[in-house]
C-alpha atoms as a PDB file:
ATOM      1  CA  UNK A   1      19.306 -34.568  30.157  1.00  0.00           C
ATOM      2  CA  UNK A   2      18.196 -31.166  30.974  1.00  0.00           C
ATOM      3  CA  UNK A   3      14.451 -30.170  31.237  1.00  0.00           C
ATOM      4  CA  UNK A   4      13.357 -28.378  28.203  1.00  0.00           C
ATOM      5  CA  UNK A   5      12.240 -24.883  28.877  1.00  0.00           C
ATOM      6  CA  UNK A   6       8.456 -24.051  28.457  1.00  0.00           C
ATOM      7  CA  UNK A   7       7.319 -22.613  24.974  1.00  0.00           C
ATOM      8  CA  UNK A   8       5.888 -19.490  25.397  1.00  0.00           C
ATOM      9  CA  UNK A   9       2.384 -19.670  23.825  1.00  0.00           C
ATOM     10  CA  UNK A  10       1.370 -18.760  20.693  1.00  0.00           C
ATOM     11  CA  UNK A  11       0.115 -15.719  19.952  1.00  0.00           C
ATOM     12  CA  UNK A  12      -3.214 -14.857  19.192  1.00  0.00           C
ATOM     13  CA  UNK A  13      -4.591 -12.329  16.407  1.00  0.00           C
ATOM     14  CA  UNK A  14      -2.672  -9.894  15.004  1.00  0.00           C
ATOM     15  CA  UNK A  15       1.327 -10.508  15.038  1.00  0.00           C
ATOM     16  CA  UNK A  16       2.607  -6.893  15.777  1.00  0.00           C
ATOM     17  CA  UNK A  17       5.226  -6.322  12.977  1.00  0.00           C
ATOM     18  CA  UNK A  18       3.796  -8.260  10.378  1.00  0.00           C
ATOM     19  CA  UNK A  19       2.735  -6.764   7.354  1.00  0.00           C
ATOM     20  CA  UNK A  20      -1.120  -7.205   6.519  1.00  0.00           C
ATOM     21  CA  UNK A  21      -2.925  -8.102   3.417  1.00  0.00           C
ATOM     22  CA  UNK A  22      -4.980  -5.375   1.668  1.00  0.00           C
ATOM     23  CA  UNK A  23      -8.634  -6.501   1.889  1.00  0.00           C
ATOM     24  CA  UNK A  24     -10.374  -6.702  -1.387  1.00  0.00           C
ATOM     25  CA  UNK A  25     -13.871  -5.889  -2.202  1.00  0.00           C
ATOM     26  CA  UNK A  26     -16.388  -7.611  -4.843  1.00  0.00           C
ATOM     27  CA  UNK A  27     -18.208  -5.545  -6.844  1.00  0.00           C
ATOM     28  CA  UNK A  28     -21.284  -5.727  -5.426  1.00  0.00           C
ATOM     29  CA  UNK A  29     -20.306  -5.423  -1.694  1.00  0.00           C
ATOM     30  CA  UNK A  30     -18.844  -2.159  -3.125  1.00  0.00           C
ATOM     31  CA  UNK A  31     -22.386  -1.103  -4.652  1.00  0.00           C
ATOM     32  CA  UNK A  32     -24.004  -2.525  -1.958  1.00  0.00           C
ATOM     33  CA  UNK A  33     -22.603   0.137   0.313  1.00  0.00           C
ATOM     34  CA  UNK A  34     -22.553   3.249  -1.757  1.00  0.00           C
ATOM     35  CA  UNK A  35     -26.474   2.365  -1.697  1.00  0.00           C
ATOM     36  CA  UNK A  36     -26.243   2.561   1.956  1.00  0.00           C
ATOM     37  CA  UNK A  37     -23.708   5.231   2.523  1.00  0.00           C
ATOM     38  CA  UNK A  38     -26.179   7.713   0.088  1.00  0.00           C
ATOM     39  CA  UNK A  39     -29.001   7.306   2.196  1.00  0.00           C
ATOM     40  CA  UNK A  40     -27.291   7.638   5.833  1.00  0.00           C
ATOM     41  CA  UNK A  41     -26.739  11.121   7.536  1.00  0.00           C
ATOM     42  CA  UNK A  42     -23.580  12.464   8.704  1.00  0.00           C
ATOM     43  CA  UNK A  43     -23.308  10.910  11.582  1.00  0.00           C
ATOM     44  CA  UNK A  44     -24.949   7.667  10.466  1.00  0.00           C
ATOM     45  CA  UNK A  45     -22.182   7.441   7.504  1.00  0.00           C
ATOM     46  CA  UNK A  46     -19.450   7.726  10.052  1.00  0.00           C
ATOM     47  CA  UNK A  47     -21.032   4.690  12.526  1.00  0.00           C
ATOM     48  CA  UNK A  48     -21.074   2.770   8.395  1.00  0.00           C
ATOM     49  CA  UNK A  49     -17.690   3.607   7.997  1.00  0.00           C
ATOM     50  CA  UNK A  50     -16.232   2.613  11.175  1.00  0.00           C
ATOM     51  CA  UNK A  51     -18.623  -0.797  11.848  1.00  0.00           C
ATOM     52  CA  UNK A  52     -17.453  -1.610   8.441  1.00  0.00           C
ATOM     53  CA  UNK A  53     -13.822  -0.665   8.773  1.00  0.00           C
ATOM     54  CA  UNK A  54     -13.434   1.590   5.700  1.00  0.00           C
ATOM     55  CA  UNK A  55     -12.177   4.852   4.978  1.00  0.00           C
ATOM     56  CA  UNK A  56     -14.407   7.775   3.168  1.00  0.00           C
ATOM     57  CA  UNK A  57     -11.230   8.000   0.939  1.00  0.00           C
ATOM     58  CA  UNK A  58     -12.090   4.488  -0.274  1.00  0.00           C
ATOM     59  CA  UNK A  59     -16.363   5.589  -0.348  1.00  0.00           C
ATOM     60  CA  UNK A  60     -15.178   8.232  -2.602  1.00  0.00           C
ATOM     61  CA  UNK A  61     -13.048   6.198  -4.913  1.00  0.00           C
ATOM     62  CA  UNK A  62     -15.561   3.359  -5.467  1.00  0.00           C
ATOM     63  CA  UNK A  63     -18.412   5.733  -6.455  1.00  0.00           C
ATOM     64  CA  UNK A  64     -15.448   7.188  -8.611  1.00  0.00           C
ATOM     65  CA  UNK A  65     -15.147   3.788 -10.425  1.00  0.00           C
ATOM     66  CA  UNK A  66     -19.148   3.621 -10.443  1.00  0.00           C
ATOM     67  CA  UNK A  67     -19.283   6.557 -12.617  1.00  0.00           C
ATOM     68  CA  UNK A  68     -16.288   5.572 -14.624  1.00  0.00           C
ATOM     69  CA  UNK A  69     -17.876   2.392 -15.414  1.00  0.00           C
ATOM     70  CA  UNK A  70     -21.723   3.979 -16.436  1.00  0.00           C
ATOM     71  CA  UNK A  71     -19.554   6.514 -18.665  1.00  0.00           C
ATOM     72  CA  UNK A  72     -17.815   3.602 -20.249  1.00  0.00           C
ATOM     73  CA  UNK A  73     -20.849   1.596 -20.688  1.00  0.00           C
ATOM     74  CA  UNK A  74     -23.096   4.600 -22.156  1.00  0.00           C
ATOM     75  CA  UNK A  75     -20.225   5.276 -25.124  1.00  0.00           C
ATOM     76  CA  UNK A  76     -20.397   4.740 -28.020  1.00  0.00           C
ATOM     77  CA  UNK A  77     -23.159   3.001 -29.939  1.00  0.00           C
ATOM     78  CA  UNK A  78     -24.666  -0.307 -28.568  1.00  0.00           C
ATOM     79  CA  UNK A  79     -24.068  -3.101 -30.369  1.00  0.00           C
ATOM     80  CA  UNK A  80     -21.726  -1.324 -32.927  1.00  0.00           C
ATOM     81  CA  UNK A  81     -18.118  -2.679 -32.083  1.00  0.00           C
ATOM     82  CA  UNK A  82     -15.297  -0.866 -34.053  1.00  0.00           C
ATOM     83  CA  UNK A  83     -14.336  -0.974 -37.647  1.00  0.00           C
ATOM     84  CA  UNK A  84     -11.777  -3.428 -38.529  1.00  0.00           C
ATOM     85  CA  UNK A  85      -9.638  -2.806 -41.846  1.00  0.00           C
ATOM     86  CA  UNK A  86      -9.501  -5.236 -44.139  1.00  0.00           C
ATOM     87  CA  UNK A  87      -6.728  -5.447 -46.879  1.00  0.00           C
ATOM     88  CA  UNK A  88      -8.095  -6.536 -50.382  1.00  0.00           C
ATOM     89  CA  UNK A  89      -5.827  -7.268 -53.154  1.00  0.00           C
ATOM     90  CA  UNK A  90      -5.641  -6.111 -56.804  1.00  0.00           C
ATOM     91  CA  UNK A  91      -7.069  -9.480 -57.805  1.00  0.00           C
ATOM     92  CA  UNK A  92      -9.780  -9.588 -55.044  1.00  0.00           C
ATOM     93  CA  UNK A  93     -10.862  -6.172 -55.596  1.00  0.00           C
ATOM     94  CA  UNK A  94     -11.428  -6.849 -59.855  1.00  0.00           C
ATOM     95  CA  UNK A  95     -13.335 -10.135 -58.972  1.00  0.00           C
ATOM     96  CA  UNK A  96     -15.250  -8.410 -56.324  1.00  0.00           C
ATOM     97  CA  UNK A  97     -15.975  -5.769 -59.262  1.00  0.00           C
ATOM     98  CA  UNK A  98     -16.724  -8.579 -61.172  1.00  0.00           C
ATOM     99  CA  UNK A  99     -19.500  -9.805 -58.802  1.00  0.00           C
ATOM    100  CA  UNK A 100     -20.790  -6.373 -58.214  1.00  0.00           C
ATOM    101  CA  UNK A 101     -21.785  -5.766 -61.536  1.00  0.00           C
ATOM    102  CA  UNK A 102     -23.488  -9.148 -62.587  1.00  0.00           C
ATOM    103  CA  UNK A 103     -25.804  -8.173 -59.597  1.00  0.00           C
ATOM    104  CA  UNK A 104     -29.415  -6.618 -59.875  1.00  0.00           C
ATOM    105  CA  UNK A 105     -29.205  -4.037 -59.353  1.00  0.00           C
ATOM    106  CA  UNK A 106     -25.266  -3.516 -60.011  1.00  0.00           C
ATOM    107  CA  UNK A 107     -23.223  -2.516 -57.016  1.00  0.00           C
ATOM    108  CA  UNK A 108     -19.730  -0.858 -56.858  1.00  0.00           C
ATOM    109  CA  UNK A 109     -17.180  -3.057 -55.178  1.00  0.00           C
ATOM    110  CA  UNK A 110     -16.896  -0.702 -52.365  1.00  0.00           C
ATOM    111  CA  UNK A 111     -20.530  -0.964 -51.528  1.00  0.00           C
ATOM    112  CA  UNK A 112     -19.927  -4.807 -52.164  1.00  0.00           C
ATOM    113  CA  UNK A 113     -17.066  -5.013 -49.540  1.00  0.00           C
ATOM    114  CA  UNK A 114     -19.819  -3.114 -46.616  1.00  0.00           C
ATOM    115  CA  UNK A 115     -22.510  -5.612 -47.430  1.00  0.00           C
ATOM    116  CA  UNK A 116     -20.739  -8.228 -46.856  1.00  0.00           C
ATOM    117  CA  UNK A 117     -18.675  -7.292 -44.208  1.00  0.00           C
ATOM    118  CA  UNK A 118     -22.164  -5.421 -42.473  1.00  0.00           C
ATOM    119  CA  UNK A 119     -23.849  -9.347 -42.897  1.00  0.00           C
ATOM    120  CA  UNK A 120     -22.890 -12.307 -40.271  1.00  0.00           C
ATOM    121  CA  UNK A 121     -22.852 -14.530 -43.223  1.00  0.00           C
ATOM    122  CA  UNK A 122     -21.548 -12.748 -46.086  1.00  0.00           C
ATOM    123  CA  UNK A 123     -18.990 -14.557 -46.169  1.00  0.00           C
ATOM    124  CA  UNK A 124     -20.777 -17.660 -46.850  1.00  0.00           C
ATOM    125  CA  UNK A 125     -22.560 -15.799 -49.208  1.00  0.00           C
ATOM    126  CA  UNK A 126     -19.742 -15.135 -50.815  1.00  0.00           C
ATOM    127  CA  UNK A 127     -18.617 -18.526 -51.288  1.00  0.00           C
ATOM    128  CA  UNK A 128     -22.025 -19.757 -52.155  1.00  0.00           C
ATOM    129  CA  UNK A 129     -22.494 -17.627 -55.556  1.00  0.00           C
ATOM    130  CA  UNK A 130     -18.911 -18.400 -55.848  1.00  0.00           C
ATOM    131  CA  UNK A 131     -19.613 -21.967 -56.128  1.00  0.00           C
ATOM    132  CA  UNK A 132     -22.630 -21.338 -57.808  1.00  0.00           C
ATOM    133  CA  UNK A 133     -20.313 -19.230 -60.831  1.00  0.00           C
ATOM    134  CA  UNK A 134     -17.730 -22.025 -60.891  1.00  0.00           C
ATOM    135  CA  UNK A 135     -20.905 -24.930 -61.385  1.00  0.00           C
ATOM    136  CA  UNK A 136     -22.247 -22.676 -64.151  1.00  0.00           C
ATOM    137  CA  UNK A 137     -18.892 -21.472 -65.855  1.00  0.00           C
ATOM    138  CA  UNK A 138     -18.148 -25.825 -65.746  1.00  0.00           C
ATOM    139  CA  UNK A 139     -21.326 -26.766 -67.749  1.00  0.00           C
END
C-alpha cells in the first residue's frame, strides 16, 4: 500500500472566498456608541470607528433609527390606543336605548355605547344590571 500523502493543514481565520456573516448589533451597544461617538472629536471618532470596526455610514443610520424611534414614541397620545369600531345591531341598539333611558340621569344610547366601551369593566357592568333586570322582570 502506498503512503498517504500529508494533509495540508488547516487553515486558520478567515477562509479567502467565503462569504461572511453580517454582524448584528443590540440595541444598546448601538446607543452605547452614539453616546461615545457625540462626545469624541474628529479625529477621536475616526480611532472609534476603526478600533470598533464600523463604518460612519452605519453611525449615521443608527442615530437615524434613534430619532425614528423617539418620533414614534412621542405620537400620539399616551395611553390612548386607537378606536376600534364596533358593529351594534338593530336589536342591541333599542335595548341599549332601553337601558339608557331607565338611567338617572337618562343617557342616549350613543353616549351609552362610549361609557361603556371608555370603562375596563363595562362590560361586566353591562351584564350585571342585565341580570339585575331579568331577577326583577322574574318576580
Amino acid at each position: 500500500m502506498p503512503p498517504r500523502a500529508a494533509r495540508p493543514p488547516a487553515p486558520t481565520g478567515d477562509r479567502p472566498g467565503r462569504p461572511q456573516r453580517p454582524r448584528r448589533f443590540t440595541a444598546s451597544y448601538k446607543i452605547g456608541i452614539l453616546e461615545r461617538y457625540d462626545t469624541l472629536d474628529r479625529t477621536e471618532k475616526t480611532a472609534l470607528l476603526r478600533d470598533e470596526g464600523l463604518r460612519a455610514s452605519q453611525v449615521s443610520k443608527w442615530r437615524a433609527q434613534v430619532y425614528a424611534a423617539a418620533r414614534s414614541a412621542l405620537s400620539g397620545e399616551p395611553g390612548r390606543q386607537p378606536a376600534r369600531r364596533i358593529h351594534i345591531s338593530d336589536s342591541q341598539w333599542a335595548e341599549l336605548a332601553a337601558i339608557g333611558a331607565a338611567l338617572d340621569p337618562p343617557m342616549s344610547p350613543e353616549r351609552l355605547v362610549r361609557a361603556l366601551c371608555a370603562s375596563f369593566t363595562g362590560r361586566d357592568h353591562l351584564f350585571q344590571w342585565q341580570a339585575r333586570r331579568a331577577a326583577a322582570e322574574g318576580q
